[in-house]
Protein backbone atom coordinates (compact mmCIF):
# COMPACT_ATOMS: atom_id res chain seq x y z
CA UNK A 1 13.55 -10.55 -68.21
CA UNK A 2 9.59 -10.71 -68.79
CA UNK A 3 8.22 -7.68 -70.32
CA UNK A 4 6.18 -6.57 -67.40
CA UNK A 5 9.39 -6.40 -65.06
CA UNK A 6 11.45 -4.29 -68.38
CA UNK A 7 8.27 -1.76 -68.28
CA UNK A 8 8.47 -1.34 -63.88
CA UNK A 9 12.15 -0.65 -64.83
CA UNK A 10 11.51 2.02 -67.11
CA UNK A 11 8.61 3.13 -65.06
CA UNK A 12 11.48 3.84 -61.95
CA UNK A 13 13.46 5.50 -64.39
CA UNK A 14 11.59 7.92 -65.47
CA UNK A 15 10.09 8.47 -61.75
CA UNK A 16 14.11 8.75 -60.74
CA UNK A 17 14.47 11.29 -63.53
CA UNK A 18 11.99 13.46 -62.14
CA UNK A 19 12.80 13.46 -58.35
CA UNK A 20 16.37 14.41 -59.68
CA UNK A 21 15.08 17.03 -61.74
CA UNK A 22 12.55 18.26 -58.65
CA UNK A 23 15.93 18.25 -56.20
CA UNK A 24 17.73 19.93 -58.76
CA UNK A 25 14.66 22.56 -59.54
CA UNK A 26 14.82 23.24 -55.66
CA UNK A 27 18.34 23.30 -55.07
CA UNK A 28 18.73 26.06 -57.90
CA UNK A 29 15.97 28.17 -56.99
CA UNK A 30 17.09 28.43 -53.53
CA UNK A 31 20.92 29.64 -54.33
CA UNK A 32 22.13 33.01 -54.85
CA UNK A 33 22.37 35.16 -57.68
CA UNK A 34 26.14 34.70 -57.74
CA UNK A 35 26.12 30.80 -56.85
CA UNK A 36 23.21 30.42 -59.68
CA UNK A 37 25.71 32.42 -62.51
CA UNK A 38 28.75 30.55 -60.88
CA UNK A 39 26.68 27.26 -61.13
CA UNK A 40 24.92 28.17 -64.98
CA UNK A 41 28.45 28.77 -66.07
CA UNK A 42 30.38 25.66 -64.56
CA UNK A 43 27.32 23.48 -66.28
CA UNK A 44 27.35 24.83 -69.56
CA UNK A 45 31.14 24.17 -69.41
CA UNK A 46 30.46 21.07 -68.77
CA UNK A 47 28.62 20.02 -71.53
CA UNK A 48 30.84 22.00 -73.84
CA UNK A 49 33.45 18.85 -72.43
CA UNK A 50 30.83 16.30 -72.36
CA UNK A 51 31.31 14.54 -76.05
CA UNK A 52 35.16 14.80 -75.85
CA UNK A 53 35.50 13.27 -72.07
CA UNK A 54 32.54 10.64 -73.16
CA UNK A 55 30.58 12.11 -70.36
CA UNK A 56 27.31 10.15 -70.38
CA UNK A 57 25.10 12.08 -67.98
CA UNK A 58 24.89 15.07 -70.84
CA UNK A 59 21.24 14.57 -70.88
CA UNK A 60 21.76 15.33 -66.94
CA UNK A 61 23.65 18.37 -67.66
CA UNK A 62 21.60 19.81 -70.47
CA UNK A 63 18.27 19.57 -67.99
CA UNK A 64 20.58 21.50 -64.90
CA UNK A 65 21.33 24.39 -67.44
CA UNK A 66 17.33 24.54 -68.98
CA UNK A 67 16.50 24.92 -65.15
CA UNK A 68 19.36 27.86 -64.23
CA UNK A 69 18.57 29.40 -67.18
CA UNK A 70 14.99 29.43 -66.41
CA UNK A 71 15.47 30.39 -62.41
CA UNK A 72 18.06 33.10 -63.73
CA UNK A 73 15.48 34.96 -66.08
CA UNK A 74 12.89 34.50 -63.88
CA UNK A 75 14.90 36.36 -61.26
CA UNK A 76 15.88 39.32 -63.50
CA UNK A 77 13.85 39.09 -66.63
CA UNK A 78 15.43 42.36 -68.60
CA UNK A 79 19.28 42.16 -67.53
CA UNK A 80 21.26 41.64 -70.70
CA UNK A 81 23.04 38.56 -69.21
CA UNK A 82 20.04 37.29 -69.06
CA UNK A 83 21.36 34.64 -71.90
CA UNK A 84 24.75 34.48 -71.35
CA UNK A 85 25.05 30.81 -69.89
């Protein structure tokens, strides 16, 4: 493979990664508060399984919990749950 067509590889990579991460951003911010804690909790789960089921999508998993977490204390920014997923 030439080096020009490995860099337009990576280059629709890293656009994929962020159109996942904008779908994900908008699919979180439009659930409800008790879908969002469900969700935040079944994530964080997950990656708490990740390294012993060889899960390779933790990087995946890790960005879906950074982005509940954020939509959570955005919604209620002085709950104490507000760090408990």
């Amino acid at each position: 493979m030439a080096p020009t067509e490995r860099m337009g590889t990576a280059v629709c990579e890293t656009e994929l990664q962020a159109l996942k991460r904008d779908i994900a951003r908008a699919s979180i911010s439009s659930m409800s508060n008790s879908e969002l804690l469900r969700f935040g909790v079944n994530v964080k789960f997950r990656i708490s399984q990740a390294p012993a089921s060889g899960n390779r999508d933790f990087a995946g998993l890790e960005a879906q919990l950074t982005e509940a977490r954020l939509e959570w204390n955005r919604r209620h920014p002085n709950l104490p749950l507000r760090d408990s997923f």
